[in-house]
Protein backbone atom coordinates (compact mmCIF):
# COMPACT_ATOMS: atom_id res chain seq x y z
CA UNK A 1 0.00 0.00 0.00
CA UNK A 2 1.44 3.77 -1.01
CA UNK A 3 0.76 7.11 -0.50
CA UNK A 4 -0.65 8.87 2.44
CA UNK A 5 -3.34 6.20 3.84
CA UNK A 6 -0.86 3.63 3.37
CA UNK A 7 2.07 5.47 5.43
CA UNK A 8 -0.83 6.40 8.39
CA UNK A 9 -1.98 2.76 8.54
CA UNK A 10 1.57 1.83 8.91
CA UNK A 11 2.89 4.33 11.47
CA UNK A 12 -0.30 3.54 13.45
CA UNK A 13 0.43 -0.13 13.08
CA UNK A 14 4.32 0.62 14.23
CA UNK A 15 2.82 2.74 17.47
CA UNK A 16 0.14 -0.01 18.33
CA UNK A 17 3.66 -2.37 18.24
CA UNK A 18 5.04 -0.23 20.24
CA UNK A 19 2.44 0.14 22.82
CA UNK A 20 2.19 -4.03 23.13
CA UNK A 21 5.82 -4.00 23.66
CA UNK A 22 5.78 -1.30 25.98
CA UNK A 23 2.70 -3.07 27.93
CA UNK A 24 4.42 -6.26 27.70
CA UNK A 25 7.06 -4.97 29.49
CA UNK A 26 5.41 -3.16 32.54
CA UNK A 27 3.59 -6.36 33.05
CA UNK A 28 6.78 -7.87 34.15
CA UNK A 29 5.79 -6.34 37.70
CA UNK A 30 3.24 -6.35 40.02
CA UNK A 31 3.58 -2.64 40.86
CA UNK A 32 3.31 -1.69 36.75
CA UNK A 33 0.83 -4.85 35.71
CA UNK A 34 -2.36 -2.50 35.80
CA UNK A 35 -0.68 0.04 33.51
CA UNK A 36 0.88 -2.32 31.36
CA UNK A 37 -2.92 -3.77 30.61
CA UNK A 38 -3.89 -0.21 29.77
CA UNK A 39 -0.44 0.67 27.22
CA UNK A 40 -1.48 -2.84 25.38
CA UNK A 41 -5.18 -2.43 25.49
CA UNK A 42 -4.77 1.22 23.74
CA UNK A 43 -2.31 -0.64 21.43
CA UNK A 44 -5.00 -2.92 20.30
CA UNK A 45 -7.47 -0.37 20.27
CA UNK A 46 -5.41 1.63 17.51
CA UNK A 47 -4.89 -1.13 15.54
CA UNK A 48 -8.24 -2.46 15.55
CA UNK A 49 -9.22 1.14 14.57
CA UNK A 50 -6.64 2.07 11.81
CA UNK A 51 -7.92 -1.44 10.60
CA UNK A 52 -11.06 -0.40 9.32
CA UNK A 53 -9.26 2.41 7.03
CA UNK A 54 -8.05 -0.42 4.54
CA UNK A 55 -9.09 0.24 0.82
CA UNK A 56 -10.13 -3.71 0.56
CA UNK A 57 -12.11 -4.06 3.42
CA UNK A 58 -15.44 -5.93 2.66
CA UNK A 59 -18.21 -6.95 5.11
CA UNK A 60 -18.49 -3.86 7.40
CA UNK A 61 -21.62 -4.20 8.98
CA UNK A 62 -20.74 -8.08 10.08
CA UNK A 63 -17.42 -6.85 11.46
CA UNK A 64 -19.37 -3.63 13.70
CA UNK A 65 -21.83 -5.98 14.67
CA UNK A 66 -19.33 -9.03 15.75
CA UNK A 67 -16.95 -6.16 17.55
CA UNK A 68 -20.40 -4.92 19.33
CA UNK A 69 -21.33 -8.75 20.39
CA UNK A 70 -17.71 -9.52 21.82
CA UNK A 71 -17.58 -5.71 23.46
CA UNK A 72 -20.90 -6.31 25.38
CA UNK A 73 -20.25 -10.23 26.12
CA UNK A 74 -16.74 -10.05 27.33
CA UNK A 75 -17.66 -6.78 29.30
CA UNK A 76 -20.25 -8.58 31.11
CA UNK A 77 -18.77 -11.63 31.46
CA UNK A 78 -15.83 -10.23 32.96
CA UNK A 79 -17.30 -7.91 35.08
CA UNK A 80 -19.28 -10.88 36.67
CA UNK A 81 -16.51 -13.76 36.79
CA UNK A 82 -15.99 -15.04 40.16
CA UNK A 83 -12.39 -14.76 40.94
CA UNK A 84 -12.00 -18.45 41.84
CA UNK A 85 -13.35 -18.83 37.87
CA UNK A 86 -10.39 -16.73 36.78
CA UNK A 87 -9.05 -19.69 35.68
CA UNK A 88 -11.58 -20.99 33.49
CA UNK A 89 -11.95 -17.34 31.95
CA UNK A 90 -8.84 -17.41 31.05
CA UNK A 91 -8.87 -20.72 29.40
CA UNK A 92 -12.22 -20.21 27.68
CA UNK A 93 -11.05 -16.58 26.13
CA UNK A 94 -7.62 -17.95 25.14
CA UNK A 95 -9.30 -20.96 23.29
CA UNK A 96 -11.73 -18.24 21.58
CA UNK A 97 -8.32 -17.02 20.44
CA UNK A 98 -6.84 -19.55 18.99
CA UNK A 99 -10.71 -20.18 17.37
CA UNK A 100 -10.60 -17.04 15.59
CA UNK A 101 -7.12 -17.84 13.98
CA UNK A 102 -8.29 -21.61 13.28
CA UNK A 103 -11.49 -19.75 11.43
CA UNK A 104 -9.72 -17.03 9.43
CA UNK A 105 -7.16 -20.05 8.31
CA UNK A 106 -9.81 -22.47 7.22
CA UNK A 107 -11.71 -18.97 5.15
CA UNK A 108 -8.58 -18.98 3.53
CA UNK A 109 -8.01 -21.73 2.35
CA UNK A 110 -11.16 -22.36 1.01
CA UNK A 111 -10.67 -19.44 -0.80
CA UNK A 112 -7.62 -20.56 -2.43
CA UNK A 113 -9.91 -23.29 -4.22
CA UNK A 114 -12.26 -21.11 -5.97
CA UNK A 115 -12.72 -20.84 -9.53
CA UNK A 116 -10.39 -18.07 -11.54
CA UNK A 117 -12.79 -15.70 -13.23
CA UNK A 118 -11.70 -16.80 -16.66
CA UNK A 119 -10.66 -20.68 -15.89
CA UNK A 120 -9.04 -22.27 -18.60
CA UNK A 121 -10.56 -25.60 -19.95
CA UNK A 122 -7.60 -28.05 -20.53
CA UNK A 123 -8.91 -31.67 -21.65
CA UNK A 124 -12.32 -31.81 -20.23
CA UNK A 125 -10.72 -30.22 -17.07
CA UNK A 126 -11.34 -26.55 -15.36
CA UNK A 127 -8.06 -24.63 -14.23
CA UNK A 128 -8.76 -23.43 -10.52
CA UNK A 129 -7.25 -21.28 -8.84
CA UNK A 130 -3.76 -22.08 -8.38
CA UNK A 131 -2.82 -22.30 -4.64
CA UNK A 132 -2.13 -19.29 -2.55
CA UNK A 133 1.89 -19.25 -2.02
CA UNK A 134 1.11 -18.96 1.67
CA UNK A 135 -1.09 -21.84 1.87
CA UNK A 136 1.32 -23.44 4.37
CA UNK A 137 0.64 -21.07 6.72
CA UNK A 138 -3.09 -20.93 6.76
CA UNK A 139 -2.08 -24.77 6.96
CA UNK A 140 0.00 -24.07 10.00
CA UNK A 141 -2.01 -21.57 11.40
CA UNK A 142 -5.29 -23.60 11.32
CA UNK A 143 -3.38 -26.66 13.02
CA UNK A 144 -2.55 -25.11 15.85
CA UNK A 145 -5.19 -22.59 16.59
CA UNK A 146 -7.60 -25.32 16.17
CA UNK A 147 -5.17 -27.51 18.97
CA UNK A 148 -5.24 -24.45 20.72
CA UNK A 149 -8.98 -23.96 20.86
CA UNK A 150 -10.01 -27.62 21.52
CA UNK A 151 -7.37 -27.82 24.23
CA UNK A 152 -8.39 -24.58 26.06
CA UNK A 153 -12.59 -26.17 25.67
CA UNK A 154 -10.85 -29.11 27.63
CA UNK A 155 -8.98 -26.89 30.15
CA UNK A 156 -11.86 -25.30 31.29
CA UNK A 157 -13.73 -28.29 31.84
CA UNK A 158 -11.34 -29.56 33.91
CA UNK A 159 -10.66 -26.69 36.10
CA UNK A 160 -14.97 -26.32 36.24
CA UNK A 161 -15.49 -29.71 37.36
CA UNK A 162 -17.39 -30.95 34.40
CA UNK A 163 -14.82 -33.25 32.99
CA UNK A 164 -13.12 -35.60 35.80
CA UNK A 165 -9.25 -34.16 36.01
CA UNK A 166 -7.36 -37.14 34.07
CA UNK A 167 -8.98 -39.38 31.31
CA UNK A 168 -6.91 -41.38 29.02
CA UNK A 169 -7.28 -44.09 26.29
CA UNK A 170 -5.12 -46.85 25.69
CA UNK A 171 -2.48 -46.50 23.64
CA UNK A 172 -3.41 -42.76 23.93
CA UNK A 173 0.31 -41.72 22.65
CA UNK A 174 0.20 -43.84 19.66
CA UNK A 175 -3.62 -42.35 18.74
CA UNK A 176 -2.10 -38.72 19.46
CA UNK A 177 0.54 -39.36 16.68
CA UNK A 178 -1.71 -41.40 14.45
CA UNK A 179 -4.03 -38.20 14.07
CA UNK A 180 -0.91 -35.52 13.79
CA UNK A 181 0.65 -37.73 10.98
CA UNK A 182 -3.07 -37.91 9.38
CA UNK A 183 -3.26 -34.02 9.86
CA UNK A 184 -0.11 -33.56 8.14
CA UNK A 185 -0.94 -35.88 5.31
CA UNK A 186 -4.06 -33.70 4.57
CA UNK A 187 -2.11 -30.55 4.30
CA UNK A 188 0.64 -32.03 1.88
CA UNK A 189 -2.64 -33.52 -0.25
CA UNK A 190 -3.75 -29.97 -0.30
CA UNK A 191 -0.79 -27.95 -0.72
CA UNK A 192 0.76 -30.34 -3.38
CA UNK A 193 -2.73 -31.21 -5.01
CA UNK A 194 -2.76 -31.01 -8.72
CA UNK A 195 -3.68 -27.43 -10.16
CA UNK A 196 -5.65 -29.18 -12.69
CA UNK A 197 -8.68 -31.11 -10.98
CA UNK A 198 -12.20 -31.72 -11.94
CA UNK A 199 -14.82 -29.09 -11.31
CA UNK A 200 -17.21 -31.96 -10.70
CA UNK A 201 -14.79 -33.41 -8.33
CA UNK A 202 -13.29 -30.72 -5.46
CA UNK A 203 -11.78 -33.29 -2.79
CA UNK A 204 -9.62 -30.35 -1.48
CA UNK A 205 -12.63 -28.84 0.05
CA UNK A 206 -13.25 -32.00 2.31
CA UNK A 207 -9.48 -32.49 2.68
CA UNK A 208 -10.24 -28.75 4.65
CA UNK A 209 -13.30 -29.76 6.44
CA UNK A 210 -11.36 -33.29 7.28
CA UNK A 211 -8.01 -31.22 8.41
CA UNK A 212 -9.95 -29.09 10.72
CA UNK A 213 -11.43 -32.04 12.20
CA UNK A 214 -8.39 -34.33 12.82
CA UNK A 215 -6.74 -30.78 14.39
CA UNK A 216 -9.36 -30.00 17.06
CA UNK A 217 -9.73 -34.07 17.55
CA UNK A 218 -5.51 -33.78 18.51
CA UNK A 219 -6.22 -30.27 20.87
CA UNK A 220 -8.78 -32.81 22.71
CA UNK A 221 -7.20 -35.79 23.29
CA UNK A 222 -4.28 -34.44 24.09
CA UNK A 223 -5.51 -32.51 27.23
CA UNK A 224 -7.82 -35.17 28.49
CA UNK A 225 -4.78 -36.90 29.93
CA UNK A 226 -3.41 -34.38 31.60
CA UNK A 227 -3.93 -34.11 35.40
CA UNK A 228 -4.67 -30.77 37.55
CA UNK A 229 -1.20 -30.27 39.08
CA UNK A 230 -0.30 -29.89 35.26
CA UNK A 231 -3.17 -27.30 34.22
CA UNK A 232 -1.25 -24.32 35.00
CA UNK A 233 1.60 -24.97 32.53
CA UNK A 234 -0.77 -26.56 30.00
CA UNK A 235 -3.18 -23.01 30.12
CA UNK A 236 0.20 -20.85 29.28
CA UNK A 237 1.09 -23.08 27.08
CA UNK A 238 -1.98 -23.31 24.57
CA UNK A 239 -1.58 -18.85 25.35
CA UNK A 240 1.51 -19.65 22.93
CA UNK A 241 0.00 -21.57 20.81
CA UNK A 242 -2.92 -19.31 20.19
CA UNK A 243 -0.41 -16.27 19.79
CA UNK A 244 1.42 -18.13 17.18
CA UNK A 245 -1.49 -19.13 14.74
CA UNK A 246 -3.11 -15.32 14.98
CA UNK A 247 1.20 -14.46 13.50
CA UNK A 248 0.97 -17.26 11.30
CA UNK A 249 -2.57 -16.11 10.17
CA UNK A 250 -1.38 -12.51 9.92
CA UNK A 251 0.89 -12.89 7.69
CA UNK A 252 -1.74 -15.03 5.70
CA UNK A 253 -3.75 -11.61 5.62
CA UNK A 254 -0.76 -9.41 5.34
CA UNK A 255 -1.65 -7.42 8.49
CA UNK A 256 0.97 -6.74 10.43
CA UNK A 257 -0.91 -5.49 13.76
CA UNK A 258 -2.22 -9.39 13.71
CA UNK A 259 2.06 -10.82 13.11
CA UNK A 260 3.22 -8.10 16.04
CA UNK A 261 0.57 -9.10 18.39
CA UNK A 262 0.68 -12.90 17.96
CA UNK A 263 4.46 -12.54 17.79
CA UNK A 264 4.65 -11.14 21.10
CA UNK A 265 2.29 -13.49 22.39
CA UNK A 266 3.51 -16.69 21.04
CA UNK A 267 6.99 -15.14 22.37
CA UNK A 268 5.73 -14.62 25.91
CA UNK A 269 3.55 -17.75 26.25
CA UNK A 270 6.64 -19.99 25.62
CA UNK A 271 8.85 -18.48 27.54
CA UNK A 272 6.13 -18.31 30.23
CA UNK A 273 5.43 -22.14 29.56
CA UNK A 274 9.19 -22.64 29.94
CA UNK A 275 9.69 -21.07 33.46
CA UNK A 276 6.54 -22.50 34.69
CA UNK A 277 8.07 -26.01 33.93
CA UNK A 278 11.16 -25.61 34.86
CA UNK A 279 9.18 -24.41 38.60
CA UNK A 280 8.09 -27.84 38.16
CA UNK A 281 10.84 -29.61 37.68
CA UNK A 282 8.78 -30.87 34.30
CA UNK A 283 9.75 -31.14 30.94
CA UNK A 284 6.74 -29.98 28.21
CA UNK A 285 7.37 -33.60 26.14
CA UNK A 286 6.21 -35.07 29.93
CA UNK A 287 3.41 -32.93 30.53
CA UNK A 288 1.59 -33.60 27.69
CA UNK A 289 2.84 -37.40 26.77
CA UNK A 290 3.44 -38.73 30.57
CA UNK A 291 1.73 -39.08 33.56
CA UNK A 292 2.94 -36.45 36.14
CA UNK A 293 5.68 -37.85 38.14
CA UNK A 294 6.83 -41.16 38.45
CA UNK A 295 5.46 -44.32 38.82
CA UNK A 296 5.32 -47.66 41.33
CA UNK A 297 3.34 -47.72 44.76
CA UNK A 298 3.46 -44.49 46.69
CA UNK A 299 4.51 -44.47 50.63
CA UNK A 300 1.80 -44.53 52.73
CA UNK A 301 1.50 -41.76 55.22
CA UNK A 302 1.83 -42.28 58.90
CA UNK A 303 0.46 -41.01 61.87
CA UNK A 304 -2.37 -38.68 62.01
CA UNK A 305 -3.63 -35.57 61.48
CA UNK A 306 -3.82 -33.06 64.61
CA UNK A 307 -6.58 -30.30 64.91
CA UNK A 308 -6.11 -26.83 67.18
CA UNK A 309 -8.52 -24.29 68.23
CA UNK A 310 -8.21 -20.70 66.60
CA UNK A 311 -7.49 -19.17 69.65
CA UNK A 312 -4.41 -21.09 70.10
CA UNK A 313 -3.42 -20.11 66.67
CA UNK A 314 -3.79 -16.63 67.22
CA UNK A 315 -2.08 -17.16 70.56
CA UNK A 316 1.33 -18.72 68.75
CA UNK A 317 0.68 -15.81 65.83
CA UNK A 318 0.66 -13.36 68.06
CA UNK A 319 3.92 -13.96 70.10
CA UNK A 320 5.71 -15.38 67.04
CA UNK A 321 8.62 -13.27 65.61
CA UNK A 322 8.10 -13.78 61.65
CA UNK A 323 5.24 -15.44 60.39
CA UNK A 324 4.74 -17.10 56.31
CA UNK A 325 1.51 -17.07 54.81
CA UNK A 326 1.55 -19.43 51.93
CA UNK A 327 -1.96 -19.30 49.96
CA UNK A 328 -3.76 -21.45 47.36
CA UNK A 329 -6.33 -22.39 45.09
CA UNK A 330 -8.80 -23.17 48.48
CA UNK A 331 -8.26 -19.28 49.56
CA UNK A 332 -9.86 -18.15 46.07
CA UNK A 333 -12.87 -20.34 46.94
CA UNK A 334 -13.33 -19.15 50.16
CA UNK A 335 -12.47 -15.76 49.05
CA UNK A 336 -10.58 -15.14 51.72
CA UNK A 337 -7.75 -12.70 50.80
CA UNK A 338 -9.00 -10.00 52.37
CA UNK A 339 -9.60 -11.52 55.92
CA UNK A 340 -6.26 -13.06 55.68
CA UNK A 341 -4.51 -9.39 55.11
CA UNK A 342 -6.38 -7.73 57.72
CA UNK A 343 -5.16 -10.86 60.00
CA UNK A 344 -1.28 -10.18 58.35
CA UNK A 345 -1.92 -6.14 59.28
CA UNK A 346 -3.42 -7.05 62.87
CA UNK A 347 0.65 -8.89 63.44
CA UNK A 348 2.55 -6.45 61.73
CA UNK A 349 0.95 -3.81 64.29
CA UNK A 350 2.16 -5.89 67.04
CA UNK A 351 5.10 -6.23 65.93
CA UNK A 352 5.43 -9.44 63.74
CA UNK A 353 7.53 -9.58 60.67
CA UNK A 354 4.56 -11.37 57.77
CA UNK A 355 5.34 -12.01 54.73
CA UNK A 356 3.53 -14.18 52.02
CA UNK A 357 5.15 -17.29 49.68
CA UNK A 358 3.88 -17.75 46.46
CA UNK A 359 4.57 -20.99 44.38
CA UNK A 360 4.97 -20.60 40.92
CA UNK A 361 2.00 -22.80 40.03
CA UNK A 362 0.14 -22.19 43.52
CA UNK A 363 -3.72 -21.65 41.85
CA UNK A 364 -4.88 -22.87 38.47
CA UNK A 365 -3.19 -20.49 35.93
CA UNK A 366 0.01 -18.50 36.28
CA UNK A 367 0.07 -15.91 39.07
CA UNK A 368 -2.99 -17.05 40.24
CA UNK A 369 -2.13 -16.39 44.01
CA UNK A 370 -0.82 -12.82 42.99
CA UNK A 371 -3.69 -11.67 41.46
CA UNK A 372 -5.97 -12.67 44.61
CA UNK A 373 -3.20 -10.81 46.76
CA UNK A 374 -3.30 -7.84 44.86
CA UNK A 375 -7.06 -7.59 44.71
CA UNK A 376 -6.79 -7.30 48.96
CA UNK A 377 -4.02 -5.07 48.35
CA UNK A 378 -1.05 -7.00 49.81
CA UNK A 379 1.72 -4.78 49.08
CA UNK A 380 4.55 -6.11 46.91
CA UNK A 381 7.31 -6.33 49.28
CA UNK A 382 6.01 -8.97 51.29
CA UNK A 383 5.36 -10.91 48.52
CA UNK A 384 8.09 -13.47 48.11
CA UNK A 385 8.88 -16.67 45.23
CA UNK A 386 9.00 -19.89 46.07
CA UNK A 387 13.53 -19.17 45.34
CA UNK A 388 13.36 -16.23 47.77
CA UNK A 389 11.39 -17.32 50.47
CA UNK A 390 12.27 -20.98 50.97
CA UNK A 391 15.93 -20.56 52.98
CA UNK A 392 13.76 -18.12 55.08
CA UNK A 393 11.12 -21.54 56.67
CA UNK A 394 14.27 -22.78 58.60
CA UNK A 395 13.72 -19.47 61.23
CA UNK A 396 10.13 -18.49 60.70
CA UNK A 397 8.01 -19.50 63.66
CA UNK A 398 4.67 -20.27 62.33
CA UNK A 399 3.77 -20.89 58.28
CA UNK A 400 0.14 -20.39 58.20
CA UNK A 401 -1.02 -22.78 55.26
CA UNK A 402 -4.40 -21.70 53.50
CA UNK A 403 -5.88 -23.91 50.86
CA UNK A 404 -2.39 -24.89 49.39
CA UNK A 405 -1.57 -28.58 49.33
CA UNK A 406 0.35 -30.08 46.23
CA UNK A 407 3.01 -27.17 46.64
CA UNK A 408 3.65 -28.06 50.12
CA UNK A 409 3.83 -31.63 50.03
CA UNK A 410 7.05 -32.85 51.48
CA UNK A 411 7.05 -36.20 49.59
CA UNK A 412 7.86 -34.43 46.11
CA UNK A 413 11.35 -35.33 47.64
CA UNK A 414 11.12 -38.04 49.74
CA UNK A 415 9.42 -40.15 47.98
CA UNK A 416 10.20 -41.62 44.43
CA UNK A 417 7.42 -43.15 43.57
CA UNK A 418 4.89 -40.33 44.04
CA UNK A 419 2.91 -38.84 41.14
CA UNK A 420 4.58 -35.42 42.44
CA UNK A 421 8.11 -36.48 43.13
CA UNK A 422 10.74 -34.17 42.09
CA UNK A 423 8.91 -31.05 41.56
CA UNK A 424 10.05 -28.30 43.79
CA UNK A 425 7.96 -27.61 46.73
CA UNK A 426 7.82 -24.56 49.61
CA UNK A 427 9.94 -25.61 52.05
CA UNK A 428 7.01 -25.38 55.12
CA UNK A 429 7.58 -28.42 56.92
CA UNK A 430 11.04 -26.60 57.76
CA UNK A 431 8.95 -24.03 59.98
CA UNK A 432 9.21 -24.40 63.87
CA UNK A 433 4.83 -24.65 63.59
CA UNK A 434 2.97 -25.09 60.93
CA UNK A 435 -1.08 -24.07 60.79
CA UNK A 436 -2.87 -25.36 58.23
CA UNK A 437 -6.18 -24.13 57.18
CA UNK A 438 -8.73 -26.57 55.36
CA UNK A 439 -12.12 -27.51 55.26
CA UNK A 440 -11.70 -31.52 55.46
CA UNK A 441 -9.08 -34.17 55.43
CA UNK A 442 -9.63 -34.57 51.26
CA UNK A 443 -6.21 -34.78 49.03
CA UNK A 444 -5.25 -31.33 46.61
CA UNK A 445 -5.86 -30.93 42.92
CA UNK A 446 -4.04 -34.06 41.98
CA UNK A 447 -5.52 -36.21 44.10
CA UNK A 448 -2.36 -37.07 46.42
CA UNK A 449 -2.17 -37.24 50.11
CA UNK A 450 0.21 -34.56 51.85
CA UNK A 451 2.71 -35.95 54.35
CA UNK A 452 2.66 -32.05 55.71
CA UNK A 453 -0.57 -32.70 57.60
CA UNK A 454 0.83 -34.86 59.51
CA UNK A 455 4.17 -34.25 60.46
CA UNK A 456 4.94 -33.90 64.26
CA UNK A 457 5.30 -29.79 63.99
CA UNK A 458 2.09 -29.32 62.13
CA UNK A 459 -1.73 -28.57 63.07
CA UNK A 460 -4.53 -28.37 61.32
CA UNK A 461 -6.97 -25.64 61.87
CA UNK A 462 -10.19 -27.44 60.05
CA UNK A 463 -13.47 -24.51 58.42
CA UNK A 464 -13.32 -22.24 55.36
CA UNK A 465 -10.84 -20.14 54.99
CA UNK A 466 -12.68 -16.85 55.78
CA UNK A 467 -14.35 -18.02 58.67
CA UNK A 468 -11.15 -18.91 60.26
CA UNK A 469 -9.33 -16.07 59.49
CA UNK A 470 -12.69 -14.16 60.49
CA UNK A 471 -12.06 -15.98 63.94
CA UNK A 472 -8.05 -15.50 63.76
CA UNK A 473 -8.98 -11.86 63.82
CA UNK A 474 -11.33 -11.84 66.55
CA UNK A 475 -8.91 -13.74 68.71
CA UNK A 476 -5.97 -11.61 67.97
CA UNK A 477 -8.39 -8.28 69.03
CA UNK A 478 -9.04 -10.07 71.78
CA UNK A 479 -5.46 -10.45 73.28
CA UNK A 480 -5.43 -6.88 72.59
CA UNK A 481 -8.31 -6.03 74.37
CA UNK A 482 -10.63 -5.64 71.79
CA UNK A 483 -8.69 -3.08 69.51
């Protein structure tokens, strides 16, 4: 494109680049995050905007009408979400995502196979339209947003509780690789098909309809497998996906707002991905091809869980010298971040050094546990990683444990043969006491029993989370004399 228009669109599209970038970058801290949202979000609102002033753009009323549908849905949709749904949000709108770049693929490539408007009749045979030279990206782009969008549907029937957490077939590896060699047979059929077929006879539209097919068949039975402690690498990792098939579709469309942003994204979801394994001690080939862990009879637990009344808690809070809060997925359900940071501010007043350990894939998605911190506003400095904080358990005086369990479980490296072993853990069970908050004696996420709740230093302070940290509070007023 030349002349004017075509120098705005692409300065605008340069400046909406830079604002992602810019975003992208101020996310990188909790103190910048909200800001960050707001550079990208004004990013993608130029681009969307400058968008509309292309010369070839067809279909405006569907496009205003779809942008007013998603505006008014995802407004009230996220204005409602529950924050212990984050998760599923997040899944749902990712897969949506990687939807949109699976749908703009597959328009494309049926595209490709319409008639020229003056086909050429060779032998009996009509001259279509020779393949697009980027076919093998819509290709590319299709496969994996479709993955992508399948997967996420998965995802978020996991983390909602309407599929159970780990369902696989026999011989599931071989089937997964069965259907990825069939996918990639169908693209090579298309891509290489002969320019000269049969009007009469169009196979390469079904070998499009059977593609798409055999791609969002992969996205599902590759996540069914996969088991809960897993989820939160598995969400950032279909994020990557999805950002890669909107770049691969981009450049499909030649818009480069749709490369730069799916770039970026594909960028950041992998590396993302990356850390979040490596938190795990997991490599991605294992997460989505092996069971978590390793294998044989776990050790049974011995000994037995000990209960303790909230005003002996708030008794050993109290006179304690540094306290660590450590927080999971059952203190989004019982929404208790705020009750837990007036109970931090009630020690600090006294006296108490608090601060709060977050495990990389504590919650259901990355930075689960920081978001739910934030939204009580915890400030920043006494929020510490799982690196930082764990050499700090050997002289802290009381962890209070709140709805975390997999990320505390001391048998990750004790014990071999456990579905968890060899992931790193937060180092509680080093703490002189250790409170643990639950509502029952059930097993975490995965489905494994925690040696924590029963080792010798460790009591277990059984009700929802807010209640007891309702009743933490009141106790801790009390020893104050009601102040």
């Amino acid at each position: 494109m030349s002349g004017a228009l075509g120098f705005l669109i692409d300065a605008s599209y340069f400046a909406a680049a830079t604002l992602f970038l810019l975003g992208l970058q101020r996310m990188a801290s909790p103190a910048t995050a909200r800001s960050g949202i707001r550079w990208a979000g004004l990013g993608m609102l130029l681009a969307t905007f400058v968008t509309f002033l292309l010369p070839d753009l067809h279909n405006l009323g569907l496009i205003l009408v779809a942008l007013a549908l998603g505006t008014v849905l995802a407004w009230v949709s996220g204005k409602k979400v529950a924050i212990t749904d984050m998760p599923q949000m997040v899944a749902l709108y990712n897969g949506m995502g990687g939807g949109a770049a699976a749908a703009i693929g597959a328009v494309e490539l049926l595209r490709m196979l319409s008639p020229v408007a003056d086909p050429a009749v060779v032998g009996g045979m009509t001259l279509l339209q020779i393949p697009h030279p980027q076919a093998e990206l819509a290709l590319l782009g299709g496969l994996i947003g479709s993955i992508a969008l399948s997967g996420s549907v998965v995802a978020w029937a996991k983390l909602d509780g309407r599929l159970d957490r780990r369902l696989a077939l026999p011989g599931q590896n071989a089937i997964n690789l069965a259907l990825l060699a069939g996918a990639v047979v169908l693209a090579l059929l298309f891509a290489g098909h002969g320019f000269r077929v049969g009007i009469d006879a169009m196979p390469s539209a079904w070998m499009v309809v059977a593609f798409f097919l055999v791609a969002l068949t992969i996205g599902v039975l590759v996540t069914l497998p996969i088991g809960g402690a897993d989820m939160p690498v598995v969400i950032s990792l279909y994020n990557a996906l999805t950002g890669l098939a909107v770049a691969f579709e981009g450049y499909v469309l030649q818009n480069e707002a749709l490369i730069i942003a799916g770039t970026m994204v594909g960028a950041a979801g992998l590396l993302l991905t990356r850390l979040m394994a490596r938190a795990m001690n997991r490599k991605i080939s294992r997460v989505l091809f092996a069971r978590f862990g390793g294998g044989g009879q776990a050790q049974a637990v011995e000994g037995a869980q000990k209960p303790i009344e909230a005003g002996d808690v708030a008794a050993m809070m109290a006179y304690a010298e540094r306290v660590v809060i450590v927080p999971g997925y059952g203190l989004a359900v019982a929404q208790a971040q705020h009750k837990i940071w007036e109970l931090s501010q009630k020690l600090i007043e006294r006296g108490v050094k608090v601060r709060f350990a977050i495990h990389p894939v504590a919650g259901r998605m990355p930075g689960h546990m920081n978001v739910l911190l934030a939204e009580a506003g915890v400030p920043y400095d006494l929020i510490a990683d799982m690196d930082e904080i764990n050499p700090e358990f050997a002289t802290t005086d009381v962890a209070l444990v709140i709805g975390a369990n997999d990320v505390v479980n001391p048998v990750a490296k004790t014990d071999p043969a456990s579905p968890i072993y060899g992931m790193p853990i937060l180092d509680v069970a080093a703490a002189r006491n250790v409170i643990v908050i639950k509502r029952g004696r059930g097993t975490g996420f995965a489905g494994i029993e925690n040696a924590l709740f029963y080792a010798d230093n460790a009591r277990m302070l059984y009700g929802d989370g807010a209640e007891m940290a309702n009743q933490l509070v009141a106790e801790l007023k009390a020893l104050d004399g009601g102040h």
